[in-house]
N, C-alpha and C. Protein backbone atom coordinates (compact mmCIF):
# COMPACT_ATOMS: atom_id res chain seq x y z
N UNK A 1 -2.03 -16.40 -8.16
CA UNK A 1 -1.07 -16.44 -7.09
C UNK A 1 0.12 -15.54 -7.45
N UNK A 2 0.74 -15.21 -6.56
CA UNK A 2 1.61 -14.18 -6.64
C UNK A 2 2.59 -14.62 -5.85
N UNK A 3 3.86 -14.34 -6.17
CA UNK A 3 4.99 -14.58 -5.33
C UNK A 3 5.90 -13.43 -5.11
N UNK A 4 6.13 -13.00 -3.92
CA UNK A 4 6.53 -11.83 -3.21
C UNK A 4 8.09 -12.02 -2.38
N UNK A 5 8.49 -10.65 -2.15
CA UNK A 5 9.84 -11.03 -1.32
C UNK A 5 9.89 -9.55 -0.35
N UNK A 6 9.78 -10.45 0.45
CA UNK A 6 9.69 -9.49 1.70
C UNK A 6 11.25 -8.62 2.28
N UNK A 7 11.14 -7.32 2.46
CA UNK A 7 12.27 -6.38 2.70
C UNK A 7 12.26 -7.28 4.39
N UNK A 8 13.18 -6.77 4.71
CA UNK A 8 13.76 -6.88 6.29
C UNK A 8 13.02 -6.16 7.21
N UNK A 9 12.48 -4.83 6.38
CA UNK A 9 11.98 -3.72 7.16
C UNK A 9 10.85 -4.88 7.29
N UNK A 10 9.78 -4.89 6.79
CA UNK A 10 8.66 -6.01 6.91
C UNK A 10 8.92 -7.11 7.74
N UNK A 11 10.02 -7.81 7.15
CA UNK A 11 9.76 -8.95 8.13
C UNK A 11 9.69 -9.28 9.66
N UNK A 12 10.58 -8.69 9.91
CA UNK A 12 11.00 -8.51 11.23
C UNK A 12 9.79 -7.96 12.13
N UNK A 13 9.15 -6.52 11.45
CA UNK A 13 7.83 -5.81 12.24
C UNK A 13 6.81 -7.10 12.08
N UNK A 14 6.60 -8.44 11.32
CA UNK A 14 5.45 -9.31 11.77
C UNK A 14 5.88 -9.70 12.78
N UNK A 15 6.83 -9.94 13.49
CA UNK A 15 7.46 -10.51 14.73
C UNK A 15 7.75 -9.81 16.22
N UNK A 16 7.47 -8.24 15.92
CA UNK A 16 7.63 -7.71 17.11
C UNK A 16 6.24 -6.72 17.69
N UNK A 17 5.62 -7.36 18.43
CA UNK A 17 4.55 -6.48 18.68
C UNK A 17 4.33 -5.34 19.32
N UNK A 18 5.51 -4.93 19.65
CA UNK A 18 5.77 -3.64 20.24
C UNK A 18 5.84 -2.60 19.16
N UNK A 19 6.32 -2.95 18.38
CA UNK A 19 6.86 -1.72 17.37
C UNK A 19 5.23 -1.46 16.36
N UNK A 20 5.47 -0.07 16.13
CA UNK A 20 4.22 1.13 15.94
C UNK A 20 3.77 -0.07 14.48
N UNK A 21 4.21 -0.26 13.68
CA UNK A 21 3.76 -0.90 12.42
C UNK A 21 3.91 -2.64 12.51
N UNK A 22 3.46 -2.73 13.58
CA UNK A 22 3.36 -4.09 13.69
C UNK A 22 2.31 -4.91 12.95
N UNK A 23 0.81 -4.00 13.83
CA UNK A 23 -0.31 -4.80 13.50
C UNK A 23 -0.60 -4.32 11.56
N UNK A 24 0.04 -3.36 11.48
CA UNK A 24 -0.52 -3.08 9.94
C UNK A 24 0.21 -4.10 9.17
N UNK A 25 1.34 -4.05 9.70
CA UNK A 25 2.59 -5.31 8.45
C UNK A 25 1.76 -6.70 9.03
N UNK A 26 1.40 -6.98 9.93
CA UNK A 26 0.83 -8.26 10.51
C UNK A 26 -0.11 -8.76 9.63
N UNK A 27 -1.06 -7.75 9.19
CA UNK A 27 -2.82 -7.75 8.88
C UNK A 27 -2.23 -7.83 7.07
N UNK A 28 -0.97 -7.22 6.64
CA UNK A 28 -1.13 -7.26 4.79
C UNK A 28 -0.78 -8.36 4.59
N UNK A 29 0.98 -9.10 5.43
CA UNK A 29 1.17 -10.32 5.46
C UNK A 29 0.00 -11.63 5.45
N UNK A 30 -1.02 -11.28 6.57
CA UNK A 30 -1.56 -12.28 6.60
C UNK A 30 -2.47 -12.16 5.70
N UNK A 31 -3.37 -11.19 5.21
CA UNK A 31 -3.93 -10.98 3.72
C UNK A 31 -3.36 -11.78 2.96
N UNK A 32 -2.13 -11.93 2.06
CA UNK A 32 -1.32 -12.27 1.28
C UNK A 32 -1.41 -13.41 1.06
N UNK A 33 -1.15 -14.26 2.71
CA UNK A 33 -1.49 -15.51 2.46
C UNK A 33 -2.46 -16.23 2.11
N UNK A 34 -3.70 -15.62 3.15
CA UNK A 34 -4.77 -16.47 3.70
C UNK A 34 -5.28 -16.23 1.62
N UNK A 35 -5.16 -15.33 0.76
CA UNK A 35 -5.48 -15.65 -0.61
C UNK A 35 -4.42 -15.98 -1.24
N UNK A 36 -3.62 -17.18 -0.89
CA UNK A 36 -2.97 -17.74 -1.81
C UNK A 36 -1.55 -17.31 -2.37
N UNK A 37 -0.98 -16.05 -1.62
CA UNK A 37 0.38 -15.58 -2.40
C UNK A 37 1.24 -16.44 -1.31
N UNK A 38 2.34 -16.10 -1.72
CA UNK A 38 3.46 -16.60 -0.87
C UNK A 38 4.56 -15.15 -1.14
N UNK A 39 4.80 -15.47 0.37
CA UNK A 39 5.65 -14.21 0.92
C UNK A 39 6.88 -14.88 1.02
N UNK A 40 7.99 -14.46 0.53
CA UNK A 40 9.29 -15.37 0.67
C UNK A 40 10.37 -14.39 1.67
N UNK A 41 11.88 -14.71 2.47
CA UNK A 41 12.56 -14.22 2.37
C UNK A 41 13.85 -14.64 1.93
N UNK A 42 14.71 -14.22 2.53
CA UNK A 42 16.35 -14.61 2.04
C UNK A 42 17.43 -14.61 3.27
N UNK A 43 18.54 -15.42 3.08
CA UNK A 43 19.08 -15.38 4.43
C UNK A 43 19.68 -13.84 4.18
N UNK A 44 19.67 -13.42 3.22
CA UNK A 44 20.44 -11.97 3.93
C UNK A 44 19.14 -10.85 4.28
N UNK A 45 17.79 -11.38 4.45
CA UNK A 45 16.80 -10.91 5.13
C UNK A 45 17.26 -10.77 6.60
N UNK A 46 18.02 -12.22 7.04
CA UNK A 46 18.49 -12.77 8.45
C UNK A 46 19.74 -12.24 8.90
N UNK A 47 20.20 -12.03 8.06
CA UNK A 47 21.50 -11.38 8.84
C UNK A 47 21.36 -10.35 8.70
N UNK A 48 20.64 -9.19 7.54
CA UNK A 48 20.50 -8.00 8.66
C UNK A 48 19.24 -7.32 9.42
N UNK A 49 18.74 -8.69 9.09
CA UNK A 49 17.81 -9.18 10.80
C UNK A 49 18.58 -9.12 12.14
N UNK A 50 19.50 -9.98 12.42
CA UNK A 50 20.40 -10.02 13.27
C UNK A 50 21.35 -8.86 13.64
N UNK A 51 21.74 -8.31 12.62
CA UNK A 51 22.49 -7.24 12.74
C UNK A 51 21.80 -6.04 13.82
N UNK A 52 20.57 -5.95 12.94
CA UNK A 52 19.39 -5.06 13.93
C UNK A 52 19.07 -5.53 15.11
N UNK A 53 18.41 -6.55 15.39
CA UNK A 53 18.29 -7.09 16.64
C UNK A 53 19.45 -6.99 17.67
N UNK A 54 20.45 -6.46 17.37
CA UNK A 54 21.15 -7.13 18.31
C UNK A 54 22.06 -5.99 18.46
N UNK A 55 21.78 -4.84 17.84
CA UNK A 55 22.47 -3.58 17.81
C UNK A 55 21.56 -2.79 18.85
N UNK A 56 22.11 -1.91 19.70
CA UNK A 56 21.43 -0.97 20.78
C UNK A 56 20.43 0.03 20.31
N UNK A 57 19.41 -0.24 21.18
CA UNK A 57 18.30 1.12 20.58
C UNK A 57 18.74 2.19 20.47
N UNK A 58 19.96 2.79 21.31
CA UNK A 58 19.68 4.09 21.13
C UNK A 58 20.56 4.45 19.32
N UNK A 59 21.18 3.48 18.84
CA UNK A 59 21.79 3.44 17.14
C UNK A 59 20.44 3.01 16.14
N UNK A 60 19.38 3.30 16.40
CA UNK A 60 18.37 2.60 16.05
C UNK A 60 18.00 1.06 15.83
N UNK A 61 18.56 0.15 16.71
CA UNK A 61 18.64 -1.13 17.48
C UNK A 61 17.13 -1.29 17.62
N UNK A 62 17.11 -2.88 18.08
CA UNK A 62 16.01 -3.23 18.78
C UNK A 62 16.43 -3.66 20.10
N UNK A 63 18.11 -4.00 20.05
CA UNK A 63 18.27 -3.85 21.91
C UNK A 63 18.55 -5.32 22.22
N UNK A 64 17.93 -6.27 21.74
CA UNK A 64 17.50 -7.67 21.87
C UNK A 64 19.16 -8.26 22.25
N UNK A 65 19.03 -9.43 22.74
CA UNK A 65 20.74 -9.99 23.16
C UNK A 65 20.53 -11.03 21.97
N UNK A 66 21.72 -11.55 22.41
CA UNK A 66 21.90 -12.61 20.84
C UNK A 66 20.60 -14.07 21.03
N UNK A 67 20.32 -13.87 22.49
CA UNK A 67 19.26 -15.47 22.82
C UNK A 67 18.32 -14.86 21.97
N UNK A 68 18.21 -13.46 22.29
CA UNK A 68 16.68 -13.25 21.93
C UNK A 68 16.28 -12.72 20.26
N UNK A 69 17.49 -12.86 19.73
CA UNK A 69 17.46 -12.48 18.63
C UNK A 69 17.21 -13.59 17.62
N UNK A 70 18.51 -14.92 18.04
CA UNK A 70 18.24 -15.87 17.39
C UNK A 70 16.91 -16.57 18.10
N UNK A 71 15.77 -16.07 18.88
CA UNK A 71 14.75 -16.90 19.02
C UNK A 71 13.52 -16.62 18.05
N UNK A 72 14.00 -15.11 17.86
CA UNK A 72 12.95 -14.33 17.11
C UNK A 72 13.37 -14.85 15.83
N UNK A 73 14.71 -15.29 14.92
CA UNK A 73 14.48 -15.85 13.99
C UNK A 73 14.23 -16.96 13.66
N UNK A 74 14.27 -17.35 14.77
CA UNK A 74 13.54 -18.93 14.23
C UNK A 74 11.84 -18.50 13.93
N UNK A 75 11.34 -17.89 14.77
CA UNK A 75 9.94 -17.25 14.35
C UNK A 75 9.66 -17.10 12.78
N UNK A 76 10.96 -16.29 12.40
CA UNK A 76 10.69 -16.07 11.22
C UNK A 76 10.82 -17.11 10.25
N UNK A 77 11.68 -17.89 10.57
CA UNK A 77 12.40 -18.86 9.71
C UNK A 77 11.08 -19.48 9.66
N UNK A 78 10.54 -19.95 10.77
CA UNK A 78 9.26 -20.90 10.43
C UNK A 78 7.91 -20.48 9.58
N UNK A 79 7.88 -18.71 10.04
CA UNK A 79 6.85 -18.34 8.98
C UNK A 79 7.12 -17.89 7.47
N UNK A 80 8.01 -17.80 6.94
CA UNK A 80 8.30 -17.39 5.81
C UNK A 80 9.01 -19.04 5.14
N UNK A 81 9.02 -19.21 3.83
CA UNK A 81 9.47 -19.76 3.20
C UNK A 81 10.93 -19.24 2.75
N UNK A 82 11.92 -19.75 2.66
CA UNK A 82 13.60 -19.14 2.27
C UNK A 82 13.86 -19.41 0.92
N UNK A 83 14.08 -18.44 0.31
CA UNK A 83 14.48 -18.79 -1.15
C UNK A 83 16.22 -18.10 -0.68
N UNK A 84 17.09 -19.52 -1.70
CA UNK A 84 18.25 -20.08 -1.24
C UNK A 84 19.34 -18.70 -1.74
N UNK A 85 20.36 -18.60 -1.43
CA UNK A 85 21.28 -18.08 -1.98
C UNK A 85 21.38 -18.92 -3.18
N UNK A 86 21.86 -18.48 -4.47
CA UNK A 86 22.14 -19.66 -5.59
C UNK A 86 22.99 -18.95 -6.36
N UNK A 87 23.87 -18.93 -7.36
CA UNK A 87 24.73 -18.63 -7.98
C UNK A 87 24.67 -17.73 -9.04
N UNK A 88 22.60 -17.64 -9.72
CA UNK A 88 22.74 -16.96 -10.40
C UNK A 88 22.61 -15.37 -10.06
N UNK A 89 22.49 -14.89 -8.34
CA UNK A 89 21.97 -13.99 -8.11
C UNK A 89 22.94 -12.91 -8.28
N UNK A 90 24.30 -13.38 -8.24
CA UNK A 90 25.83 -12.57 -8.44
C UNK A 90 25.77 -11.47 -9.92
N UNK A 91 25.72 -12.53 -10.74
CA UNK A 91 25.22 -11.76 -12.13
C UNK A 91 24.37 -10.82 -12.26
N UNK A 92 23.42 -11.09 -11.33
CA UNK A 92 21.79 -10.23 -11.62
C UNK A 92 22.42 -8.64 -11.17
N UNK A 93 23.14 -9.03 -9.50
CA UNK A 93 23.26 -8.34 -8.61
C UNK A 93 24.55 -7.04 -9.48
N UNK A 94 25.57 -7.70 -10.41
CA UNK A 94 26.18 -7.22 -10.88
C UNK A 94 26.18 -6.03 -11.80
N UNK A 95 24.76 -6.51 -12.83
CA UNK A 95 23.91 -5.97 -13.49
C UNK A 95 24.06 -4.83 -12.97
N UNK A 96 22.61 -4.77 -12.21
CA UNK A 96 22.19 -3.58 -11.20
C UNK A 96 23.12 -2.56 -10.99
N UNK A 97 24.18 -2.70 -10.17
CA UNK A 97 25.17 -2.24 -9.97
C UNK A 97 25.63 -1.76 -10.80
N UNK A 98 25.60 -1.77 -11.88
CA UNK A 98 26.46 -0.84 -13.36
C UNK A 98 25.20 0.08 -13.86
N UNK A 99 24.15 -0.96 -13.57
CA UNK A 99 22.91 -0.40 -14.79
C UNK A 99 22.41 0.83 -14.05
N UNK A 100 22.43 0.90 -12.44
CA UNK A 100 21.37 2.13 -11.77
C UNK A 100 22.67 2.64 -11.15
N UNK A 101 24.03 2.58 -11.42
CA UNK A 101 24.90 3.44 -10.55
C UNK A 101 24.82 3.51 -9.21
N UNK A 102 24.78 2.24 -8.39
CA UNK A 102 24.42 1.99 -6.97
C UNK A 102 25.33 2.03 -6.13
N UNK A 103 25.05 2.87 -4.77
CA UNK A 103 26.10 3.12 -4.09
C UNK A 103 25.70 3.03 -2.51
N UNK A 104 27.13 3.24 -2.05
CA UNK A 104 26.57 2.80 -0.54
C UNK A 104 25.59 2.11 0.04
N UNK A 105 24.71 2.36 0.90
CA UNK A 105 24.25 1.15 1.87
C UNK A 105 22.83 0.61 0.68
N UNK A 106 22.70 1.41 -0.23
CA UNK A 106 21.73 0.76 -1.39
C UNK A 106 22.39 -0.50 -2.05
N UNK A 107 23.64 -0.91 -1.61
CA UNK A 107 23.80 -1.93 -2.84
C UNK A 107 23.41 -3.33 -1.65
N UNK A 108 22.96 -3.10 -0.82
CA UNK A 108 22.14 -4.13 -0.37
C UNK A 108 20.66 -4.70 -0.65
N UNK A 109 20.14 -3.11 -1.23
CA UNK A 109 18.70 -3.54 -1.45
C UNK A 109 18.82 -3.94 -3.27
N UNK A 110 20.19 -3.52 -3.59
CA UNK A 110 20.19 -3.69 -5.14
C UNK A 110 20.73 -5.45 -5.04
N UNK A 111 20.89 -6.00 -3.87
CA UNK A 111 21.11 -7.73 -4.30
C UNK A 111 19.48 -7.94 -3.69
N UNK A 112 18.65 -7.58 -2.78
CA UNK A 112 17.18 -8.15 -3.17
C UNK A 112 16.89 -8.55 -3.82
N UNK A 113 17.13 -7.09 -4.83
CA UNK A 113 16.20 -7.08 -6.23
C UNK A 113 17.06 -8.34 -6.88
N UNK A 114 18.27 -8.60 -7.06
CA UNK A 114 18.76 -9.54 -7.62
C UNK A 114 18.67 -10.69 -7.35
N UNK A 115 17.88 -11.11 -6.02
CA UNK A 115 17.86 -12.33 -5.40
C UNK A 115 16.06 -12.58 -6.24
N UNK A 116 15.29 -11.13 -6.33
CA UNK A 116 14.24 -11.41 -7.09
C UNK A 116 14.25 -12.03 -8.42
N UNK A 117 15.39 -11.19 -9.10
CA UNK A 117 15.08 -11.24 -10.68
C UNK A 117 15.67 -12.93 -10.56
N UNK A 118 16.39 -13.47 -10.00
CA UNK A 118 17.18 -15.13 -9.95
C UNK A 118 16.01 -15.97 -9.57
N UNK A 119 15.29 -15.66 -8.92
CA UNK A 119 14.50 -16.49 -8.38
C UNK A 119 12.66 -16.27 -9.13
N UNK A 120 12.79 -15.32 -9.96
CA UNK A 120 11.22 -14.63 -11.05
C UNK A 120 10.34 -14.40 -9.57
N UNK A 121 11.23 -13.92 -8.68
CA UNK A 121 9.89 -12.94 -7.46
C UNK A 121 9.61 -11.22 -7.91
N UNK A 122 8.27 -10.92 -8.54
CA UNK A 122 8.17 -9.99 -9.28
C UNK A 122 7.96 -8.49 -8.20
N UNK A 123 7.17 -9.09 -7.10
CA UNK A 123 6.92 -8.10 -6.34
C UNK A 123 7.59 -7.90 -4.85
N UNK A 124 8.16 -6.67 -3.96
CA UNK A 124 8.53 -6.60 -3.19
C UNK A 124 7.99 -5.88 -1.88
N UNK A 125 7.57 -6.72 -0.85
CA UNK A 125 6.98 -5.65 0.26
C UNK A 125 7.89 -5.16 1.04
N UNK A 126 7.99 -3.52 1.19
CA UNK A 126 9.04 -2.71 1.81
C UNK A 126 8.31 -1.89 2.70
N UNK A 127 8.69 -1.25 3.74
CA UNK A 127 8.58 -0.33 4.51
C UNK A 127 9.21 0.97 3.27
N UNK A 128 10.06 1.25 2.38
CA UNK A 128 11.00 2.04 2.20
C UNK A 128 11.26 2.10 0.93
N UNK A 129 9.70 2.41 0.19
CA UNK A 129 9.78 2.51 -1.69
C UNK A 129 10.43 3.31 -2.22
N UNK A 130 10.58 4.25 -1.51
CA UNK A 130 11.74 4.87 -2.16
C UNK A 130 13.19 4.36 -2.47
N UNK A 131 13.72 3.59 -1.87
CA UNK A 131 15.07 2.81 -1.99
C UNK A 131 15.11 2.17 -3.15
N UNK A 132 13.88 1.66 -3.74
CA UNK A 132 13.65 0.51 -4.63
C UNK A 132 12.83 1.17 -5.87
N UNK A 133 12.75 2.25 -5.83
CA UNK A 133 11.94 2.86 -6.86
C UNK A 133 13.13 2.82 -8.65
N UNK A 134 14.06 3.03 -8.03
CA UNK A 134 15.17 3.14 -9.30
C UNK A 134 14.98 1.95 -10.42
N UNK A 135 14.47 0.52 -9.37
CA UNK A 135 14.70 -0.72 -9.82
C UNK A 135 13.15 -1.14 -10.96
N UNK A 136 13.11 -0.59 -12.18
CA UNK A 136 12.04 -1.04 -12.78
C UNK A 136 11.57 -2.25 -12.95
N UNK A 137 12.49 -3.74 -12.69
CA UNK A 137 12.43 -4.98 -12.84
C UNK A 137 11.51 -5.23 -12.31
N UNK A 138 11.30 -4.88 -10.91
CA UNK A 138 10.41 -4.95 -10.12
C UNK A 138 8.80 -4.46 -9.80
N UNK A 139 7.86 -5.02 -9.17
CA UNK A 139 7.08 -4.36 -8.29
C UNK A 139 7.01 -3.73 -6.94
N UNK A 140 6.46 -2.62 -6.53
CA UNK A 140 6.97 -2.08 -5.27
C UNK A 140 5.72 -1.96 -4.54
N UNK A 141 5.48 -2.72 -3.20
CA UNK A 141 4.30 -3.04 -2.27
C UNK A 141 4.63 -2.32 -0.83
N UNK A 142 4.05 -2.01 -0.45
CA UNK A 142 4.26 -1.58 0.82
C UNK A 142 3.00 -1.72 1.17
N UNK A 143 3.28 -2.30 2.33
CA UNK A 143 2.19 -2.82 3.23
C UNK A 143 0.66 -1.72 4.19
């Protein structure tokens, strides 16, 4: 068994069937499970879940109003398991931040990885390996 932590880019595409990488993120997710891994996320999966949802397509949005945003996360909330915010992820996250020289909108994917290393989630499914390639702690999956 394997325990995984799903990027935002991922999560969100199991939930929208419109968008071009739906059925492929749909079909690895459900792989994953149906043998036994567990796919986790994080609430800051959800908020910039929300952020997206609810920002206009033409800023690269999904457009969605706030009903339809928070309906789609409950979707998610119910299919994914939440691993918690907890105290030791600050430290991890801190780390990172000195150790790979992280900057701008990367120091979001550099608390992932820190929400990984706090929680021993070894592998990460991304739309966007390149972002996460710096981070050797890790495994890098893309769906």
């Amino acid at each position: 068994m394997t325990f995984y932590l799903s990027d935002t880019n991922v999560m969100w595409r199991r939930f929208v069937p419109a968008e071009a990488s739906h059925l492929r993120v749909k079909t690895a997710l459900d792989a994953l499970i149906l043998r036994g891994d567990t796919v986790y996320v994080t609430p800051q999966n959800l908020v910039e879940f929300q952020s997206l949802a609810t920002r206009p397509t033409d800023v690269n949005g999904l457009g969605f109003t706030s009903q339809q945003a928070n309906a789609k996360a409950k979707e998610i909330e119910a299919f994914f398991p939440l691993l918690p915010d907890i105290p030791e992820i600050y430290p991890h996250w801190r780390n990172l931040m000195e150790k790979y020289e992280v900057e701008g909108r990367q120091v979001h994917d550099a608390r992932l990885v820190a929400v990984m290393l706090a929680h021993n989630i070894t592998h990460l499914l991304t739309m966007n390996a390149k972002h996460f390639q710096r981070f050797t702690e890790i495994t890098i999956i893309e769906p």
